[in-house]
PDB file of N, CA and C in Angstrom:
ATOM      1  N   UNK A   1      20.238  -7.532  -0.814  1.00  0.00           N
ATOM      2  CA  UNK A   1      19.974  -6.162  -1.219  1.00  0.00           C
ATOM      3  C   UNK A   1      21.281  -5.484  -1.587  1.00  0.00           C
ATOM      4  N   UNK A   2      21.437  -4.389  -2.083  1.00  0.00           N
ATOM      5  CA  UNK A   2      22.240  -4.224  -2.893  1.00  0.00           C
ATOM      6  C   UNK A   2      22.743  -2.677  -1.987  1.00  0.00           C
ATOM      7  N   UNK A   3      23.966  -1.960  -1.965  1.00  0.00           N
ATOM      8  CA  UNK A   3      24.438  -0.781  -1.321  1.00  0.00           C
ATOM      9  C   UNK A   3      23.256   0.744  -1.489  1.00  0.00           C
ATOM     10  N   UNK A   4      22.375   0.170  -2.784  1.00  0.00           N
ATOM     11  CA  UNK A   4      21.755   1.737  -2.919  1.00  0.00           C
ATOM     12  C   UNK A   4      20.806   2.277  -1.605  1.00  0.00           C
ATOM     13  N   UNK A   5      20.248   3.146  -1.974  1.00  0.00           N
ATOM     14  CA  UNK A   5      19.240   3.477  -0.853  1.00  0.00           C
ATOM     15  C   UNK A   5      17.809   2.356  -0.816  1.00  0.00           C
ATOM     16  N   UNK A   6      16.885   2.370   0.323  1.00  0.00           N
ATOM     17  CA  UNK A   6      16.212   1.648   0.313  1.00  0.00           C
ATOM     18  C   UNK A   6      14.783   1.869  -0.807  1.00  0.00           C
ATOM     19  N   UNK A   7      14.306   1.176  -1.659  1.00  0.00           N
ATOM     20  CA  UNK A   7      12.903   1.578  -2.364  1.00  0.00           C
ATOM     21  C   UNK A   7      11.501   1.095  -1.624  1.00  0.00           C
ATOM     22  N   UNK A   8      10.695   2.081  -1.871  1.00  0.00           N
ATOM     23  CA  UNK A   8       9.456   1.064  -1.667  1.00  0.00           C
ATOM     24  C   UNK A   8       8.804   0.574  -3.002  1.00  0.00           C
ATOM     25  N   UNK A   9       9.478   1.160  -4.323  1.00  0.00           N
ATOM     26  CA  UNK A   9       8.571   0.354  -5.452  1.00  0.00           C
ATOM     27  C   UNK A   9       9.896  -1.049  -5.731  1.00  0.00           C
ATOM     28  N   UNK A  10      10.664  -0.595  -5.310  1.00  0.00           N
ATOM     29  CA  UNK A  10      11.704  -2.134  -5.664  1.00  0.00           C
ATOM     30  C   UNK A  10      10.987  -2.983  -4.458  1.00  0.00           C
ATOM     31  N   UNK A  11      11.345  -2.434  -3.548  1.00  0.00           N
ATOM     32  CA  UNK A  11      10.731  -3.768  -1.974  1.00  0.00           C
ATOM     33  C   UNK A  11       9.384  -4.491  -2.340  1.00  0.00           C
ATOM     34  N   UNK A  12       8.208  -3.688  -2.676  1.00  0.00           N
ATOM     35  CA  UNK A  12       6.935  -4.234  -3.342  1.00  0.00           C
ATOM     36  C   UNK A  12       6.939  -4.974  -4.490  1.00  0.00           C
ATOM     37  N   UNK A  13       8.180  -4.733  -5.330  1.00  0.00           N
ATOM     38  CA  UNK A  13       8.568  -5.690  -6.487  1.00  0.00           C
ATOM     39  C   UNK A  13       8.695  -6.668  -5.761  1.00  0.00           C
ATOM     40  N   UNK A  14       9.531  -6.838  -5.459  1.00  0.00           N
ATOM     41  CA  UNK A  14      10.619  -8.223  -4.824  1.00  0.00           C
ATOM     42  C   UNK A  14      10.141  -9.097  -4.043  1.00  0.00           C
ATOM     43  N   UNK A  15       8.405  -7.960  -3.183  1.00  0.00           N
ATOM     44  CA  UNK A  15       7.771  -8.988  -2.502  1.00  0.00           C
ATOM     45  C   UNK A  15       7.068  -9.812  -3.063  1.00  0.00           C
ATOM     46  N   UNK A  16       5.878  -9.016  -4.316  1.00  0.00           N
ATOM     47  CA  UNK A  16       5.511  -9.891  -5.192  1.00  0.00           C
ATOM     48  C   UNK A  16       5.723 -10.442  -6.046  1.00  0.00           C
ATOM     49  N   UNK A  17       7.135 -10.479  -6.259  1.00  0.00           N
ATOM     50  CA  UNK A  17       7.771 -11.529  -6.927  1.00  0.00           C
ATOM     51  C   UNK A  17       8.783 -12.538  -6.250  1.00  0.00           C
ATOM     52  N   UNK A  18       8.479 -12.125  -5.489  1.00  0.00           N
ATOM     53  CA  UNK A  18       8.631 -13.722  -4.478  1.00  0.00           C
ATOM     54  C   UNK A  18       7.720 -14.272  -3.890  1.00  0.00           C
ATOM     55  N   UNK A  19       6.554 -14.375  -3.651  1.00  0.00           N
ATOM     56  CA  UNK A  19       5.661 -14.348  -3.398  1.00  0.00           C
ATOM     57  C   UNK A  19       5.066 -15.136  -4.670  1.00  0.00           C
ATOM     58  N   UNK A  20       5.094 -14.800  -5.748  1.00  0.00           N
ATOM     59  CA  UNK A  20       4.591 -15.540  -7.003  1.00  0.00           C
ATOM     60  C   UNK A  20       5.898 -16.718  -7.452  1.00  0.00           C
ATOM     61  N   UNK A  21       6.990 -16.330  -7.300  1.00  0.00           N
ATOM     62  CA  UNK A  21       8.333 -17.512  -7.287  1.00  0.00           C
ATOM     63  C   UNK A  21       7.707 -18.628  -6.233  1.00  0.00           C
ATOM     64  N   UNK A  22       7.262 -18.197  -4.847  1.00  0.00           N
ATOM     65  CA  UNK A  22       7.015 -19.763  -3.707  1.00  0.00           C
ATOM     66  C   UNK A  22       6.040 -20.012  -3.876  1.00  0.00           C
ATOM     67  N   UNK A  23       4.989 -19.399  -4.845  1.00  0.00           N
ATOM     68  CA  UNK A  23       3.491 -20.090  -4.965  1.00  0.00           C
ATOM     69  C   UNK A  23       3.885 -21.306  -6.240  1.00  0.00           C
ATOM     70  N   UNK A  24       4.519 -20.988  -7.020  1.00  0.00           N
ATOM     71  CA  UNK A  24       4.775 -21.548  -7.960  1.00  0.00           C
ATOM     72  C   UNK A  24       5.854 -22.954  -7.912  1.00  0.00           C
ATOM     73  N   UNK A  25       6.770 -22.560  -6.831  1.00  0.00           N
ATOM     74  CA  UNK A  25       6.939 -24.029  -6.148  1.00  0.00           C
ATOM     75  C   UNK A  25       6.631 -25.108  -5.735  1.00  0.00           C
ATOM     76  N   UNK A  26       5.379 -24.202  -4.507  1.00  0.00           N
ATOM     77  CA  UNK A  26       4.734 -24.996  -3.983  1.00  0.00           C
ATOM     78  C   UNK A  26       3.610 -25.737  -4.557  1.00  0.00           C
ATOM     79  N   UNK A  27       3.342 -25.285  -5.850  1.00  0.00           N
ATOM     80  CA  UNK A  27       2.322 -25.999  -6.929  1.00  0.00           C
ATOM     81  C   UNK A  27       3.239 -27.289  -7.733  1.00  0.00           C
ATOM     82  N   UNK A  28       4.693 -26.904  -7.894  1.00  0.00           N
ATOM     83  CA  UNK A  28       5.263 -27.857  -8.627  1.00  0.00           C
ATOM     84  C   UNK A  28       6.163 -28.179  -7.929  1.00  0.00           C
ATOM     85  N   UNK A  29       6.130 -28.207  -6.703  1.00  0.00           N
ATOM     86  CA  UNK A  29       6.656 -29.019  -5.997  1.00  0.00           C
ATOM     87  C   UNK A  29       8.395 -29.086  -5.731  1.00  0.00           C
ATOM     88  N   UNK A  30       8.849 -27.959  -6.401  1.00  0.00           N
ATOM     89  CA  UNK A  30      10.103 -27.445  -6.462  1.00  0.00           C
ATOM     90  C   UNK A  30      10.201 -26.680  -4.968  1.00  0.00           C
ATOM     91  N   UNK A  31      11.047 -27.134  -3.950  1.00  0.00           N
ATOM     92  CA  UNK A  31      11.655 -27.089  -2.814  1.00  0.00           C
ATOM     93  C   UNK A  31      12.704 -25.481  -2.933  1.00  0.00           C
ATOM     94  N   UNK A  32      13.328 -25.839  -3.808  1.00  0.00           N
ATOM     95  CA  UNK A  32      14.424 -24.308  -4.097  1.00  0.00           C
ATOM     96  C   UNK A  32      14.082 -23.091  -4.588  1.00  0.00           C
ATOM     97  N   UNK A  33      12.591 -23.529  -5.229  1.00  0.00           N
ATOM     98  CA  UNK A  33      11.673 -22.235  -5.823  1.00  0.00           C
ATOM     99  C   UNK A  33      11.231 -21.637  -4.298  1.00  0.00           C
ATOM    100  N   UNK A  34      10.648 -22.192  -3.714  1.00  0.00           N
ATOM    101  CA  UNK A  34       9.889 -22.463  -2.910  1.00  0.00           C
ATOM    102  C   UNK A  34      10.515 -21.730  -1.806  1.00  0.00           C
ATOM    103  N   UNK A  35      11.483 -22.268  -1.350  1.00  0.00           N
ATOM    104  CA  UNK A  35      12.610 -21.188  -0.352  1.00  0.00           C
ATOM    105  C   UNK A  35      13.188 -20.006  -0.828  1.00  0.00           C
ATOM    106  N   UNK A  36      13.554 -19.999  -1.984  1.00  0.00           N
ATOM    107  CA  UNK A  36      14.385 -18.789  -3.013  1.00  0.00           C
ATOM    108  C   UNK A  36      13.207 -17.396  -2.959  1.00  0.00           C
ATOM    109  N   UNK A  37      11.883 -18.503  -3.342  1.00  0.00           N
ATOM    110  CA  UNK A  37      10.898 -17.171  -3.129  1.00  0.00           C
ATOM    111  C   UNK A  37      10.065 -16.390  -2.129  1.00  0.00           C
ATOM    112  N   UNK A  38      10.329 -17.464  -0.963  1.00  0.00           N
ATOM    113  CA  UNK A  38       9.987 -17.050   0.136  1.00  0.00           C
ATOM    114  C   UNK A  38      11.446 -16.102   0.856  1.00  0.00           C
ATOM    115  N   UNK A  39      12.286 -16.416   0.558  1.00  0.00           N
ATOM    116  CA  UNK A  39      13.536 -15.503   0.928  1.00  0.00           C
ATOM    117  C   UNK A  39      13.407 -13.941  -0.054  1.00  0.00           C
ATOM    118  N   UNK A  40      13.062 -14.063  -1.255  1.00  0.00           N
ATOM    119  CA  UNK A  40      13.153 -12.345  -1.770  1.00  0.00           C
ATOM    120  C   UNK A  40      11.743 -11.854  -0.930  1.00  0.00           C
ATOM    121  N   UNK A  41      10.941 -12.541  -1.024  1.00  0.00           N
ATOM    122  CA  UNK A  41       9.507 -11.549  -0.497  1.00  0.00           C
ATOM    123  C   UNK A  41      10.099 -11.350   1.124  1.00  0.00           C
ATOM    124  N   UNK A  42      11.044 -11.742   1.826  1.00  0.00           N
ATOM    125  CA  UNK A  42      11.318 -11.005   3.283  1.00  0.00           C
ATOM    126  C   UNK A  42      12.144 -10.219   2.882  1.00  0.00           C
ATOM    127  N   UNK A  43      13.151 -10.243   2.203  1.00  0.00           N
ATOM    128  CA  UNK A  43      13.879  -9.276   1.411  1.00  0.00           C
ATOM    129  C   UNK A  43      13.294  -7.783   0.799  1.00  0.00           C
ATOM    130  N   UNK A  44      12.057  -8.213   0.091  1.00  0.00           N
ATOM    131  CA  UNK A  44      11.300  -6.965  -0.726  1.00  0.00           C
ATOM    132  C   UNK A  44      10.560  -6.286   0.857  1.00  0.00           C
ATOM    133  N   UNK A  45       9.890  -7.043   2.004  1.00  0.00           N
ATOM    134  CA  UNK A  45       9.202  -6.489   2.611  1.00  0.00           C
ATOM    135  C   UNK A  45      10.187  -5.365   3.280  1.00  0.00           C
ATOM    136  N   UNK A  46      11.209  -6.284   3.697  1.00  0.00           N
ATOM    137  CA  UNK A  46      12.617  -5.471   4.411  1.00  0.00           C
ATOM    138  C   UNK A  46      12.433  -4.263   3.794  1.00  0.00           C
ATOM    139  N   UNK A  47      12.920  -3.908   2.808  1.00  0.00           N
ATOM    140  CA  UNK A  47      13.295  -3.174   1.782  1.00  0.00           C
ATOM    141  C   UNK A  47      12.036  -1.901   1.715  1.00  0.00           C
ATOM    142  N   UNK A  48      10.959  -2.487   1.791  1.00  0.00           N
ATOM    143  CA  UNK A  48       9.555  -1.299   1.933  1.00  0.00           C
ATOM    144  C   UNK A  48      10.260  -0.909   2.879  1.00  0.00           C
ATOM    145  N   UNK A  49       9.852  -1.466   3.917  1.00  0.00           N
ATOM    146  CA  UNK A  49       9.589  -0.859   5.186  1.00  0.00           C
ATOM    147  C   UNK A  49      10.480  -0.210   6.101  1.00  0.00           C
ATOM    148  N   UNK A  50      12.187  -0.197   5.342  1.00  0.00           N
ATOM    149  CA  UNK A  50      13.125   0.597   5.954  1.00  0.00           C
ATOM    150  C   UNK A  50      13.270   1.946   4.640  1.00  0.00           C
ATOM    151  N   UNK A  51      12.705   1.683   3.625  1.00  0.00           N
ATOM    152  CA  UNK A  51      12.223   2.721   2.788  1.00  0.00           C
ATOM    153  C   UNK A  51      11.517   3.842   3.311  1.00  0.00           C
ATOM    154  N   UNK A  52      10.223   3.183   4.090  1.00  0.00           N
ATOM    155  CA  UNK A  52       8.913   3.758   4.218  1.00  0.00           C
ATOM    156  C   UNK A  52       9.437   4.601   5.896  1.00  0.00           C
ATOM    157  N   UNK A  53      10.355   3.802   6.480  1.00  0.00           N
ATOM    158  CA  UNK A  53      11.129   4.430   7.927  1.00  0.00           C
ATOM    159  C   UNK A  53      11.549   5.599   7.635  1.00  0.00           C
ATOM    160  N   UNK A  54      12.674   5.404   6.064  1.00  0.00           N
ATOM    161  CA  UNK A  54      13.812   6.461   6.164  1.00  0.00           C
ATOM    162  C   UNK A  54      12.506   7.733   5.909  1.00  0.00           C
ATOM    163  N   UNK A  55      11.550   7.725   4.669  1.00  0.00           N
ATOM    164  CA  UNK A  55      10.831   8.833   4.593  1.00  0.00           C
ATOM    165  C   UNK A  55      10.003   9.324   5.564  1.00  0.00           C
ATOM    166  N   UNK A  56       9.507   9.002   6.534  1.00  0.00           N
ATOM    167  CA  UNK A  56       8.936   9.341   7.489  1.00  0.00           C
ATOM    168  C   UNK A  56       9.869  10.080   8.531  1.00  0.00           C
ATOM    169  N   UNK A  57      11.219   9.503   8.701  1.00  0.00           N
ATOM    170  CA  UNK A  57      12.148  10.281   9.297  1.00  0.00           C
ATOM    171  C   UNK A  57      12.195  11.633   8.461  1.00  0.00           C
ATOM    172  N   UNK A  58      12.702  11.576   7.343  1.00  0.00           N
ATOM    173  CA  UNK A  58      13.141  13.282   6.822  1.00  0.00           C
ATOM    174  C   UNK A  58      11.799  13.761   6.567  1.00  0.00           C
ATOM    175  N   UNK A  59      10.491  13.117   6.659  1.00  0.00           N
ATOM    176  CA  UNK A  59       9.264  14.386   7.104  1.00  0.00           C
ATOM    177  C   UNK A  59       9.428  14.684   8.422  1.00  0.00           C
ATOM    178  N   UNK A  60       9.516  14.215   9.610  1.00  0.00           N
ATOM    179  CA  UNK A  60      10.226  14.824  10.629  1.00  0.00           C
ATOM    180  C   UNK A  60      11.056  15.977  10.539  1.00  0.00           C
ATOM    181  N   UNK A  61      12.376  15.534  10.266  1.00  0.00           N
ATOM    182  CA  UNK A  61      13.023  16.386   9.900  1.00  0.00           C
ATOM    183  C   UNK A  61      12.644  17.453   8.970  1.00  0.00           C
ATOM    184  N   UNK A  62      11.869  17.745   8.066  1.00  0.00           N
ATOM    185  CA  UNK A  62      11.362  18.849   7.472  1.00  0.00           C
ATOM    186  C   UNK A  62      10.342  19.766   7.946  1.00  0.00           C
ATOM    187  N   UNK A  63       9.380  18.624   9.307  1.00  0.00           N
ATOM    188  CA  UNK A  63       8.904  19.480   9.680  1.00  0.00           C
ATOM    189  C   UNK A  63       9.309  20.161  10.811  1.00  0.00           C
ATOM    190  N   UNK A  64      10.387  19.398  11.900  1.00  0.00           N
ATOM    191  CA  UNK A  64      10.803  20.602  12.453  1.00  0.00           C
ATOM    192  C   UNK A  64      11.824  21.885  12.104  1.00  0.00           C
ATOM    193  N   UNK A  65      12.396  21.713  10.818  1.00  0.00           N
ATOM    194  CA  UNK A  65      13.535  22.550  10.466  1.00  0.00           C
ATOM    195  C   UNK A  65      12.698  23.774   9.659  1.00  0.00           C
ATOM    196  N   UNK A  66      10.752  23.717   9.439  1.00  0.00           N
ATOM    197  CA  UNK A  66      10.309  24.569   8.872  1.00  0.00           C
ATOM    198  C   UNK A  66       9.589  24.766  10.049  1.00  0.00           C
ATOM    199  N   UNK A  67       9.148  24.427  11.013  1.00  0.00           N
ATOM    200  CA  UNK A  67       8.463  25.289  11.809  1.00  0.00           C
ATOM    201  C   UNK A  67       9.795  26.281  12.417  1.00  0.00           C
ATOM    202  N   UNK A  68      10.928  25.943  13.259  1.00  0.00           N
ATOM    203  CA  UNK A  68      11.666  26.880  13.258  1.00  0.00           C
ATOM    204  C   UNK A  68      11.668  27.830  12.683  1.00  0.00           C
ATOM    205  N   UNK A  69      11.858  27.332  10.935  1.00  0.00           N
ATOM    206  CA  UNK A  69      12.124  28.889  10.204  1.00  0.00           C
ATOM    207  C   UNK A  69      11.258  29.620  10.237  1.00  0.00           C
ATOM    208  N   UNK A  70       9.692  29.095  10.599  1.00  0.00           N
ATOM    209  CA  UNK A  70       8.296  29.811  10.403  1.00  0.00           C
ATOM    210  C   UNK A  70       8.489  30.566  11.619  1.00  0.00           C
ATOM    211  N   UNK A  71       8.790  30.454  12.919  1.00  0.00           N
ATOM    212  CA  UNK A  71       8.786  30.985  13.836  1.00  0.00           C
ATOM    213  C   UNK A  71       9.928  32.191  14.293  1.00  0.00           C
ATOM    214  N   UNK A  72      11.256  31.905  13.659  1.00  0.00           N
ATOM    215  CA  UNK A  72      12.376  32.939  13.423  1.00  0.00           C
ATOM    216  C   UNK A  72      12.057  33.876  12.275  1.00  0.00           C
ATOM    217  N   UNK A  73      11.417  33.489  11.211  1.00  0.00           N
ATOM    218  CA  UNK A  73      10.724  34.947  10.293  1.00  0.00           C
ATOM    219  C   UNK A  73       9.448  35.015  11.351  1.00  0.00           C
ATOM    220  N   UNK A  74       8.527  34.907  11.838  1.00  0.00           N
ATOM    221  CA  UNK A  74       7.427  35.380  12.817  1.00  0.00           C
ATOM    222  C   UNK A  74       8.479  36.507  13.397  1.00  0.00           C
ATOM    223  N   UNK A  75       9.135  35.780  14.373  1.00  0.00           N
ATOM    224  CA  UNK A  75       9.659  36.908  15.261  1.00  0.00           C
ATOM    225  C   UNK A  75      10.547  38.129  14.868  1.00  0.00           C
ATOM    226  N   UNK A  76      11.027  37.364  13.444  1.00  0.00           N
ATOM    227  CA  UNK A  76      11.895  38.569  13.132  1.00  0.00           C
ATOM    228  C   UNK A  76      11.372  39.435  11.779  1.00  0.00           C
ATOM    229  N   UNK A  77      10.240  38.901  11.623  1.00  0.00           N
ATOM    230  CA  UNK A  77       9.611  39.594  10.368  1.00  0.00           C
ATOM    231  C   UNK A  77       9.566  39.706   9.237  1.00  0.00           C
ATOM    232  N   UNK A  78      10.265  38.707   8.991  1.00  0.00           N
ATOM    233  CA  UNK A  78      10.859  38.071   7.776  1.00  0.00           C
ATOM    234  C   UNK A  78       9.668  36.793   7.206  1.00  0.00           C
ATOM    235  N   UNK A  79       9.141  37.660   6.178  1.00  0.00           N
ATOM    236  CA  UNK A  79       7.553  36.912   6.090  1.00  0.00           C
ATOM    237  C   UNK A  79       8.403  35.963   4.948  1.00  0.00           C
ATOM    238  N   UNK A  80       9.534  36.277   3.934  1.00  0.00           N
ATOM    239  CA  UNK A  80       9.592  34.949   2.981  1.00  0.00           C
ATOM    240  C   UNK A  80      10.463  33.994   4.319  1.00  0.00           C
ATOM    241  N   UNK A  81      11.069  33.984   5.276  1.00  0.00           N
ATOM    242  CA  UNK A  81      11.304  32.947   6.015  1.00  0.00           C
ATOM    243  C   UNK A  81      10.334  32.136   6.420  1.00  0.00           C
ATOM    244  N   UNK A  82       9.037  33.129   7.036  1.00  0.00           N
ATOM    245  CA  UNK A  82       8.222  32.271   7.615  1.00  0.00           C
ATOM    246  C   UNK A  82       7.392  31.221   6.811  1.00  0.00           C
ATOM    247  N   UNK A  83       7.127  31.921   5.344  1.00  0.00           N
ATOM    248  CA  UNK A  83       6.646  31.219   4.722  1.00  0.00           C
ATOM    249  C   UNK A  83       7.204  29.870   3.988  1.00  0.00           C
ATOM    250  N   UNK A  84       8.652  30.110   3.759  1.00  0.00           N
ATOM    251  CA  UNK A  84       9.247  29.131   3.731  1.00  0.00           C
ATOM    252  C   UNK A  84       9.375  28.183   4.465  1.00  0.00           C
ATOM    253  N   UNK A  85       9.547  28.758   5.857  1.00  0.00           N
ATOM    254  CA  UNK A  85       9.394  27.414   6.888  1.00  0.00           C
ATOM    255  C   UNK A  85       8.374  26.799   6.909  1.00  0.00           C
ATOM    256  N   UNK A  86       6.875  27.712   6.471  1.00  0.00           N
ATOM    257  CA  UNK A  86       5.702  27.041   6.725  1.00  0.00           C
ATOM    258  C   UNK A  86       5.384  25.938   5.626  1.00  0.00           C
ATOM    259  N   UNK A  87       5.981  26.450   4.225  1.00  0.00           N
ATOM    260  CA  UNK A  87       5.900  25.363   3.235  1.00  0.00           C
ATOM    261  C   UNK A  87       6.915  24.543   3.380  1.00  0.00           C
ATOM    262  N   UNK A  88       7.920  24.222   4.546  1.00  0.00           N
ATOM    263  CA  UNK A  88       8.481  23.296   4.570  1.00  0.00           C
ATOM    264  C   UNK A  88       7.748  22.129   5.706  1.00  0.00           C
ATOM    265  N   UNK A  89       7.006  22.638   6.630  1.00  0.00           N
ATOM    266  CA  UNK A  89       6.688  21.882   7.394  1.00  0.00           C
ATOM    267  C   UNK A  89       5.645  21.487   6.866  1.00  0.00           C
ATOM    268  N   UNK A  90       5.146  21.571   6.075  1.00  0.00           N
ATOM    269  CA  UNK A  90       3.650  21.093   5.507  1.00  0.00           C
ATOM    270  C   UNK A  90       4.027  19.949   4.649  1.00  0.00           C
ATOM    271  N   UNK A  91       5.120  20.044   3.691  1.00  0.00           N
ATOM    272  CA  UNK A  91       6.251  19.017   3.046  1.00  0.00           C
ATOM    273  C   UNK A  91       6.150  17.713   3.654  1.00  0.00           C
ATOM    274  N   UNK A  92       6.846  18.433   4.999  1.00  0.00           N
ATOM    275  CA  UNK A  92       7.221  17.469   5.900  1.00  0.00           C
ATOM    276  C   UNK A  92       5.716  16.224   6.619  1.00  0.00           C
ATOM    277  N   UNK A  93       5.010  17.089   7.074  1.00  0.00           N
ATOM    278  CA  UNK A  93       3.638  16.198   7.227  1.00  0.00           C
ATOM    279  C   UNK A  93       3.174  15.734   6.276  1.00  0.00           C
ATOM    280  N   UNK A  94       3.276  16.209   4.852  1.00  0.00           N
ATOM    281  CA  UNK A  94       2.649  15.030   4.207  1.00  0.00           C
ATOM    282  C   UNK A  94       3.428  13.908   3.583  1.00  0.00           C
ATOM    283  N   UNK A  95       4.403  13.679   3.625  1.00  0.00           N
ATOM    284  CA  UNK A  95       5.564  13.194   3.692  1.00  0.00           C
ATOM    285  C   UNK A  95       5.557  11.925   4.840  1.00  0.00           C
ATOM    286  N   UNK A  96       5.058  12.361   6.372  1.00  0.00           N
ATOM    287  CA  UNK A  96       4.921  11.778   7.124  1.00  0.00           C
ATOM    288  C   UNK A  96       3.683  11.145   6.922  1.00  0.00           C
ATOM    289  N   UNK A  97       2.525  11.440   6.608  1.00  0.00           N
ATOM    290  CA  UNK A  97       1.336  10.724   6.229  1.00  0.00           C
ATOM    291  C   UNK A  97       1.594   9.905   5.152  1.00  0.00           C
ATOM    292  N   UNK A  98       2.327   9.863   4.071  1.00  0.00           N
ATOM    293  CA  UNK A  98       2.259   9.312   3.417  1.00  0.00           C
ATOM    294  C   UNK A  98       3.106   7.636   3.486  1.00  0.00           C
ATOM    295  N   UNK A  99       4.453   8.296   4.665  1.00  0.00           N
ATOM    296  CA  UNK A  99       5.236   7.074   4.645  1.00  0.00           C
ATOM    297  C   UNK A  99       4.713   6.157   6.389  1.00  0.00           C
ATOM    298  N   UNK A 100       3.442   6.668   6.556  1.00  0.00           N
ATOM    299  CA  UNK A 100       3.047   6.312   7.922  1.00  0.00           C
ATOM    300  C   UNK A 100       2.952   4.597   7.786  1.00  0.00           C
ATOM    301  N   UNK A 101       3.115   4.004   9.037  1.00  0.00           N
ATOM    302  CA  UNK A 101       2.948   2.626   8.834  1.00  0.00           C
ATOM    303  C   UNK A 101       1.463   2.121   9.341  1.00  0.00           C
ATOM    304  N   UNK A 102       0.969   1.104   8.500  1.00  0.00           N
ATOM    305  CA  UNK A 102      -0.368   0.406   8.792  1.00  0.00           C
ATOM    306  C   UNK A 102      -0.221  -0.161   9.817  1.00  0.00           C
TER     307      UNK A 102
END
């Protein structure tokens, strides 16, 4: 894998295309296909699933840094804070639903 950040549409690449690289070995009998492609598809899965980690973390993080703000404009009356916080924590949960793991 390479220094960038993690993807989940590169990781899902890489799985099914390794995944179609060791099927294709194992039909022709090529040994180096066969390992090469079973090595990117742990590679691509890697790659989802510390993807699918990091986003679920910063919905966390969005949703507690907007309920705060929802609750410091509550108390202080500051309705574009609260609302801001509130559209940040909502961000944040679906964010978290979305990068939830099966």
């Amino acid at each position: 894998m390479s220094s960038q950040e993690p993807s989940k549409l590169s990781g899902q690449f890489h799985s099914v295309k390794g995944t179609a690289v060791e099927t294709i070995g194992d039909m022709a009998g090529l040994q180096s296909w066969s390992q090469s492609g079973k090595e990117e598809h742990v590679k691509g899965e890697g790659e989802y699933n510390a993807a699918q980690a990091k986003g679920y973390a910063e919905g966390v993080a969005d949703r507690v840094t907007g309920y705060k703000d929802s609750v410091v404009g509550a108390v202080t009356g500051d309705k574009a804070q609260q609302t801001a916080g509130n559209v940040k924590n909502e961000k944040g949960q679906t964010q978290q639903e979305i990068n939830k793991s099966a």
